[in-house]
PDB file of N, CA and C in Angstrom:
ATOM      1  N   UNK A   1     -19.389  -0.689-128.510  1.00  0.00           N
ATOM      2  CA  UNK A   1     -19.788  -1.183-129.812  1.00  0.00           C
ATOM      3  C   UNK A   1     -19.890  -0.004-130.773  1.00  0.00           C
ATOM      4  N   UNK A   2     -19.386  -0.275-132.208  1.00  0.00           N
ATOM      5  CA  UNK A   2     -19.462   1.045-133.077  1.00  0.00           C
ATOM      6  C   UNK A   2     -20.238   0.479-133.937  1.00  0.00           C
ATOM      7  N   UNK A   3     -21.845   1.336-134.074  1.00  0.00           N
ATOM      8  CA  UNK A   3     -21.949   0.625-135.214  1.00  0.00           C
ATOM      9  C   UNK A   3     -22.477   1.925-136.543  1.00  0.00           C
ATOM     10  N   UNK A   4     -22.468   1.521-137.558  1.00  0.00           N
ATOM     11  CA  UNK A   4     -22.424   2.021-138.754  1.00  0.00           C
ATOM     12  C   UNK A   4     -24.130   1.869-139.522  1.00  0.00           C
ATOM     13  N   UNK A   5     -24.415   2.859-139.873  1.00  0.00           N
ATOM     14  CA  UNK A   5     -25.459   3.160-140.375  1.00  0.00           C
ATOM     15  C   UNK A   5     -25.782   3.150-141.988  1.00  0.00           C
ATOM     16  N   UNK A   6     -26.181   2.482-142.572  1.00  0.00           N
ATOM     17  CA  UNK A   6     -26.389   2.743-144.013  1.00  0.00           C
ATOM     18  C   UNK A   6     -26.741   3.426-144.665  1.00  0.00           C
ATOM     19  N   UNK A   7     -27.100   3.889-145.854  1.00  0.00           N
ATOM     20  CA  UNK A   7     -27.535   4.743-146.991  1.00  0.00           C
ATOM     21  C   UNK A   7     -29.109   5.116-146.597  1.00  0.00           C
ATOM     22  N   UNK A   8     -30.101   3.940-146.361  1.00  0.00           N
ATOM     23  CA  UNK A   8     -31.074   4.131-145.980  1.00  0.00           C
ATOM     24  C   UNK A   8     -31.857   4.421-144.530  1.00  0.00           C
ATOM     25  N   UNK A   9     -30.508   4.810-143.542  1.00  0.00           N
ATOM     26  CA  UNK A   9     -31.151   5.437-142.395  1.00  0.00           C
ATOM     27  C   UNK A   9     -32.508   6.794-142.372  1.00  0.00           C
ATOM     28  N   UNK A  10     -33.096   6.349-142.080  1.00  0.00           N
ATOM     29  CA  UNK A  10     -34.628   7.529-141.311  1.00  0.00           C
ATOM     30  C   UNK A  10     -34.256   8.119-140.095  1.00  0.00           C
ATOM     31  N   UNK A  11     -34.481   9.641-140.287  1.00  0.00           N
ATOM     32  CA  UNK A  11     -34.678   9.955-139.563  1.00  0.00           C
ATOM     33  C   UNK A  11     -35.818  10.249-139.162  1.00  0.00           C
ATOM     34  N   UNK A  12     -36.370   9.986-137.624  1.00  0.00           N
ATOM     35  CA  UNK A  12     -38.091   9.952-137.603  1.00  0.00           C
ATOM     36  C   UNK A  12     -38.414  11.462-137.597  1.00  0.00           C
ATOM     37  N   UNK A  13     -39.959  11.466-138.565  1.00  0.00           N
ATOM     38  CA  UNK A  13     -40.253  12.771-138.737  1.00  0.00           C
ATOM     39  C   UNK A  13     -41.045  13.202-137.630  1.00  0.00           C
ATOM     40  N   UNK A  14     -41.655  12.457-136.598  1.00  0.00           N
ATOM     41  CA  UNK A  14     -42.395  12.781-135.263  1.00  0.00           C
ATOM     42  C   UNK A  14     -41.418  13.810-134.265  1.00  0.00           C
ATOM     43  N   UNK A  15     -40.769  12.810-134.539  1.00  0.00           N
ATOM     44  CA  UNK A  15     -39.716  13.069-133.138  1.00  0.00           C
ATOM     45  C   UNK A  15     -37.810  13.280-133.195  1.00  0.00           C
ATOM     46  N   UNK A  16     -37.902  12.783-134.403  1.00  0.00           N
ATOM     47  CA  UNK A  16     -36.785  13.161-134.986  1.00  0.00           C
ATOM     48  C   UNK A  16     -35.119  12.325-134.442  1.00  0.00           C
ATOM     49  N   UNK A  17     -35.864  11.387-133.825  1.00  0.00           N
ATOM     50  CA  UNK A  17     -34.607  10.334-133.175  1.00  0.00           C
ATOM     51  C   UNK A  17     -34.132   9.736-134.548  1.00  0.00           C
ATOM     52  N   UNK A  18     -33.282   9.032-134.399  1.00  0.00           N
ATOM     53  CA  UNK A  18     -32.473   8.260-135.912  1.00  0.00           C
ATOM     54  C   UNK A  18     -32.324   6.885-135.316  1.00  0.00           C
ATOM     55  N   UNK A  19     -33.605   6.885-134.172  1.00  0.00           N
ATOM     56  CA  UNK A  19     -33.351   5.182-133.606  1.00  0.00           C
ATOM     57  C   UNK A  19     -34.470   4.516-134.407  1.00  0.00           C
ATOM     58  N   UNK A  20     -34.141   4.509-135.923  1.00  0.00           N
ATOM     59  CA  UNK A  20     -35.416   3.384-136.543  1.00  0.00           C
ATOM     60  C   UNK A  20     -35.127   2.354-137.027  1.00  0.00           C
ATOM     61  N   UNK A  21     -36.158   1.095-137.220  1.00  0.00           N
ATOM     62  CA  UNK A  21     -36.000   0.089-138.177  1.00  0.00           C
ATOM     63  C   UNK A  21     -36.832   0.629-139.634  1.00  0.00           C
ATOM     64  N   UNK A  22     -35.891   0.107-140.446  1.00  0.00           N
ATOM     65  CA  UNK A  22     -36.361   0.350-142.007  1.00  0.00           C
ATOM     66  C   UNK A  22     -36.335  -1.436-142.768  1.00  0.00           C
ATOM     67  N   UNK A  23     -37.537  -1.515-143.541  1.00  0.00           N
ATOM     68  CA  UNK A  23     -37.539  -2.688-144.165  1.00  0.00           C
ATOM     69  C   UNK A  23     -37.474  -2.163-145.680  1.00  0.00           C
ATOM     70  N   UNK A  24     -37.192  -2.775-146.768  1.00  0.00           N
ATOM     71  CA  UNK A  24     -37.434  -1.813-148.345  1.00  0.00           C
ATOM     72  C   UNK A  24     -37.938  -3.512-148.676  1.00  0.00           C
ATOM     73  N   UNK A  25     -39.184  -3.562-149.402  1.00  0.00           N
ATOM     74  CA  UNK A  25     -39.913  -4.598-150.270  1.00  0.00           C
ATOM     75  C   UNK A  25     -39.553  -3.691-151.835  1.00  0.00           C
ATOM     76  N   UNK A  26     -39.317  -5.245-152.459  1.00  0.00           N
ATOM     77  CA  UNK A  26     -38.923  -4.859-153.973  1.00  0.00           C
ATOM     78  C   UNK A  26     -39.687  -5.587-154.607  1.00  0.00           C
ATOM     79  N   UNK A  27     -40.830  -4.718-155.393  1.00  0.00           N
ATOM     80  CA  UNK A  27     -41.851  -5.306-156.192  1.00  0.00           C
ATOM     81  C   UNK A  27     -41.800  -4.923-157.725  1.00  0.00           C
ATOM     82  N   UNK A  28     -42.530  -5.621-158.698  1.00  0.00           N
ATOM     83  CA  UNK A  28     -42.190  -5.196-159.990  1.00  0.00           C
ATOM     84  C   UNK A  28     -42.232  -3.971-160.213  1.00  0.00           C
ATOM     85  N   UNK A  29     -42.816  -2.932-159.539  1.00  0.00           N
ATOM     86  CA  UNK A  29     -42.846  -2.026-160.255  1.00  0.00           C
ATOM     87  C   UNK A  29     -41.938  -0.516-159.245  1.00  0.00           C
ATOM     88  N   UNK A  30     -41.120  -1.277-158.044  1.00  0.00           N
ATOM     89  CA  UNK A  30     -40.219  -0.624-157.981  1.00  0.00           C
ATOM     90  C   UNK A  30     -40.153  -1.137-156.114  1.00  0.00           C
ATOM     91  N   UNK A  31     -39.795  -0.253-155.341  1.00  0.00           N
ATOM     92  CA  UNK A  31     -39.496  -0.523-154.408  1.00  0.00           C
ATOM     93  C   UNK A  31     -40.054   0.335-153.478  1.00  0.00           C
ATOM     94  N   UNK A  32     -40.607  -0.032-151.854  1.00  0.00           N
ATOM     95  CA  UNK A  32     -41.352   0.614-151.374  1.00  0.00           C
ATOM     96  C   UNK A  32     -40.333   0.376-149.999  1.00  0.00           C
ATOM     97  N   UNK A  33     -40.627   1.661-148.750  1.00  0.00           N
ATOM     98  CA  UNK A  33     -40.121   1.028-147.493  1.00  0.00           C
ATOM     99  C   UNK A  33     -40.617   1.415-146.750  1.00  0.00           C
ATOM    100  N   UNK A  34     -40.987   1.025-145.642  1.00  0.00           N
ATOM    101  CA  UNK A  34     -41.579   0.900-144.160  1.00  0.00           C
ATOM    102  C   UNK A  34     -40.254   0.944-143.114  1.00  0.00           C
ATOM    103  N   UNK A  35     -41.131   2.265-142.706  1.00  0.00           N
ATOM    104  CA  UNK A  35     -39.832   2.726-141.656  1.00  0.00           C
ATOM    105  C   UNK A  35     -40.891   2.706-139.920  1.00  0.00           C
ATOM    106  N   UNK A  36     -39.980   2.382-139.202  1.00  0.00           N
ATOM    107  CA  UNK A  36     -40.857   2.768-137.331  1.00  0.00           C
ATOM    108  C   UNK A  36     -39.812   2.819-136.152  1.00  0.00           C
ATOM    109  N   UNK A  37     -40.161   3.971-135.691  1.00  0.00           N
ATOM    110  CA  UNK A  37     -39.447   4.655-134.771  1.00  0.00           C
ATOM    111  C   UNK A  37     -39.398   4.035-133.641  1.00  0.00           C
ATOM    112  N   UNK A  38     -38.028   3.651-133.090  1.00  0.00           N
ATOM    113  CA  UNK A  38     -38.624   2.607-132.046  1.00  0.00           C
ATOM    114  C   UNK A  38     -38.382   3.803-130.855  1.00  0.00           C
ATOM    115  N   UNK A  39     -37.980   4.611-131.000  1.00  0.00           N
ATOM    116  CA  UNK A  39     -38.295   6.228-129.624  1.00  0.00           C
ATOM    117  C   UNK A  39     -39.950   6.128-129.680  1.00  0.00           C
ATOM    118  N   UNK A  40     -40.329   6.790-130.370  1.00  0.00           N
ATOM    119  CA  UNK A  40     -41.832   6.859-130.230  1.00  0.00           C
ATOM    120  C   UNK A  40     -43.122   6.553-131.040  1.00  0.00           C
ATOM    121  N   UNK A  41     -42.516   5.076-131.715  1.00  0.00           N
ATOM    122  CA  UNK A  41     -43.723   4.422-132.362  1.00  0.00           C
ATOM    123  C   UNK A  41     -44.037   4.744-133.543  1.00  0.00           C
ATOM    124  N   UNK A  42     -43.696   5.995-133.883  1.00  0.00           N
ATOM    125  CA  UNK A  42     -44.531   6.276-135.050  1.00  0.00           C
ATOM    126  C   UNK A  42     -43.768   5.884-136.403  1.00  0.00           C
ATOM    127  N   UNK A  43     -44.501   5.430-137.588  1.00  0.00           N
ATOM    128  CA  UNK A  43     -44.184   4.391-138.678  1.00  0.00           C
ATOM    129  C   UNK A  43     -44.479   5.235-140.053  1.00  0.00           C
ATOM    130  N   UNK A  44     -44.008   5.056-140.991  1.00  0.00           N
ATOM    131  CA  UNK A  44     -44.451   5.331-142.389  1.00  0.00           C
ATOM    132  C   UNK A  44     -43.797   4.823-143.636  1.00  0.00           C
ATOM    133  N   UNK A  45     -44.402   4.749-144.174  1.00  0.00           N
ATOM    134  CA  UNK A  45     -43.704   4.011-145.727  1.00  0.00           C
ATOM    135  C   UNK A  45     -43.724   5.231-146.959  1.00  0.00           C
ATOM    136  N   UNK A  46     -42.132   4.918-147.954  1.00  0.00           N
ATOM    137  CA  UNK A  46     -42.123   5.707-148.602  1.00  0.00           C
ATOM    138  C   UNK A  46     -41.667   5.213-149.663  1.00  0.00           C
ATOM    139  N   UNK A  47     -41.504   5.306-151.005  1.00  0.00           N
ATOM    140  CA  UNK A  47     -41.544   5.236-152.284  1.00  0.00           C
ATOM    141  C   UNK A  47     -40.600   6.642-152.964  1.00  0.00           C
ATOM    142  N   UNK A  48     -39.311   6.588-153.443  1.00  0.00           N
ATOM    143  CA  UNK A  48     -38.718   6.826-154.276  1.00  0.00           C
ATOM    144  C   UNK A  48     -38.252   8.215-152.965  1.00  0.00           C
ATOM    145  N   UNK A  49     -38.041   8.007-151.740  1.00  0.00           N
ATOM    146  CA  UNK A  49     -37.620   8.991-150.847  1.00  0.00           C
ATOM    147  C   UNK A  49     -39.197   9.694-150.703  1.00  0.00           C
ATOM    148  N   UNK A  50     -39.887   9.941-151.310  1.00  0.00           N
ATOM    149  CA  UNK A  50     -41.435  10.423-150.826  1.00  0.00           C
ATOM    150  C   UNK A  50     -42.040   9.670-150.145  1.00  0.00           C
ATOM    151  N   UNK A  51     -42.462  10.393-148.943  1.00  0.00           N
ATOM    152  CA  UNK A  51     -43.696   9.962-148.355  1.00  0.00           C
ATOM    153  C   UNK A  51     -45.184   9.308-148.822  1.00  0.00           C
ATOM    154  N   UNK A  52     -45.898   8.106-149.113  1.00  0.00           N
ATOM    155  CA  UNK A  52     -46.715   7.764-149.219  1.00  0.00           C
ATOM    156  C   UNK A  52     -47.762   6.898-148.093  1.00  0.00           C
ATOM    157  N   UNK A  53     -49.026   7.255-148.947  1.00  0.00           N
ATOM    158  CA  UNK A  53     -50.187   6.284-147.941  1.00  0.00           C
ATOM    159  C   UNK A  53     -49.644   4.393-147.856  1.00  0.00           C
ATOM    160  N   UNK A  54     -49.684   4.056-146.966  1.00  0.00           N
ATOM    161  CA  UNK A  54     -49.912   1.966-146.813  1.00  0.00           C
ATOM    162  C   UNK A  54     -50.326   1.758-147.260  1.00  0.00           C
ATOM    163  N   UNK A  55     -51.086   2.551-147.924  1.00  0.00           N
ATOM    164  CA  UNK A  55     -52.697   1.327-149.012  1.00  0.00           C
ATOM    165  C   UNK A  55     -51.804   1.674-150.292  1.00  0.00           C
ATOM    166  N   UNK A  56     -50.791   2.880-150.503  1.00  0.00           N
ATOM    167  CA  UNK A  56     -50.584   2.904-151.919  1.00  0.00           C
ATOM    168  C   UNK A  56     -49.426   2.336-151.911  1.00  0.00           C
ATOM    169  N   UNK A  57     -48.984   1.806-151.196  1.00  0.00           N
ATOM    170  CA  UNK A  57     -47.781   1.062-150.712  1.00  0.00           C
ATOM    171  C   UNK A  57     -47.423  -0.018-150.933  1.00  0.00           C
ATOM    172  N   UNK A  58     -48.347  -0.951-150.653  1.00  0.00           N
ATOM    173  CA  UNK A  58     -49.349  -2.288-150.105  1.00  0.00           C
ATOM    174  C   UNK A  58     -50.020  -2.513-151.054  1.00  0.00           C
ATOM    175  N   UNK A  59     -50.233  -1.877-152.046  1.00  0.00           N
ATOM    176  CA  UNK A  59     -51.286  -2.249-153.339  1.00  0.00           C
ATOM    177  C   UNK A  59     -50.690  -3.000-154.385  1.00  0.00           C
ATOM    178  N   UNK A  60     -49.640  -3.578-154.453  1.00  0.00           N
ATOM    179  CA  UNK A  60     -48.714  -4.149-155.652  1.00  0.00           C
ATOM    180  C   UNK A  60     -48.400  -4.970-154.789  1.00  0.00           C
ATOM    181  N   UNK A  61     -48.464  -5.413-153.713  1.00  0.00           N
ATOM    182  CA  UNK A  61     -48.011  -6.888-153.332  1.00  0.00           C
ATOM    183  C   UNK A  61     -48.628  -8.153-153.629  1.00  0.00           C
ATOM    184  N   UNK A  62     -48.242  -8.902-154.214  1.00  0.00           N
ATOM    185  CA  UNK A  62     -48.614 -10.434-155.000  1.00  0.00           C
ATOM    186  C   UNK A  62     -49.747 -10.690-153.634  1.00  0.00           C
ATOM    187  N   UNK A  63     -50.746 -10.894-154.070  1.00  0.00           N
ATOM    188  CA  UNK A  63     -51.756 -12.171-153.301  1.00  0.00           C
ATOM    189  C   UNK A  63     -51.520 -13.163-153.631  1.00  0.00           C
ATOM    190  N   UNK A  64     -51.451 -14.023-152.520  1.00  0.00           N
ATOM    191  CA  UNK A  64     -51.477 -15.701-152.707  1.00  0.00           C
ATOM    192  C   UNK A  64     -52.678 -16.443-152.102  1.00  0.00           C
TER     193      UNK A  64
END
């Protein structure tokens, strides 16, 4: 199987495998993504290619 990687591949900063899932949420005031390493667990979300906190992440999502 060949498969092809997109624009928004992570590479994990723990461990440095390129085996991640990435999600990108698009909110009004721009776009955020949640990345997690499925080698060794470790997760983070980032905003405009920078690293940010979940809470500052997570803070513009619509409550219902």
């Amino acid at each position: 199987m060949n498969a092809t990687r997109g624009h928004l591949q992570t590479t994990c900063s723990t461990c440095g495998s390129d085996e991640t899932v990435s999600v990108s949420i698009v909110m009004e005031d721009g776009a955020v993504r949640f990345w997690s390493c499925t080698t060794c667990e470790a997760r983070g979300w980032e905003r405009g290619g920078s690293a940010i906190n979940r809470d500052v992440a997570l803070a513009h999502i619509p409550r219902r």
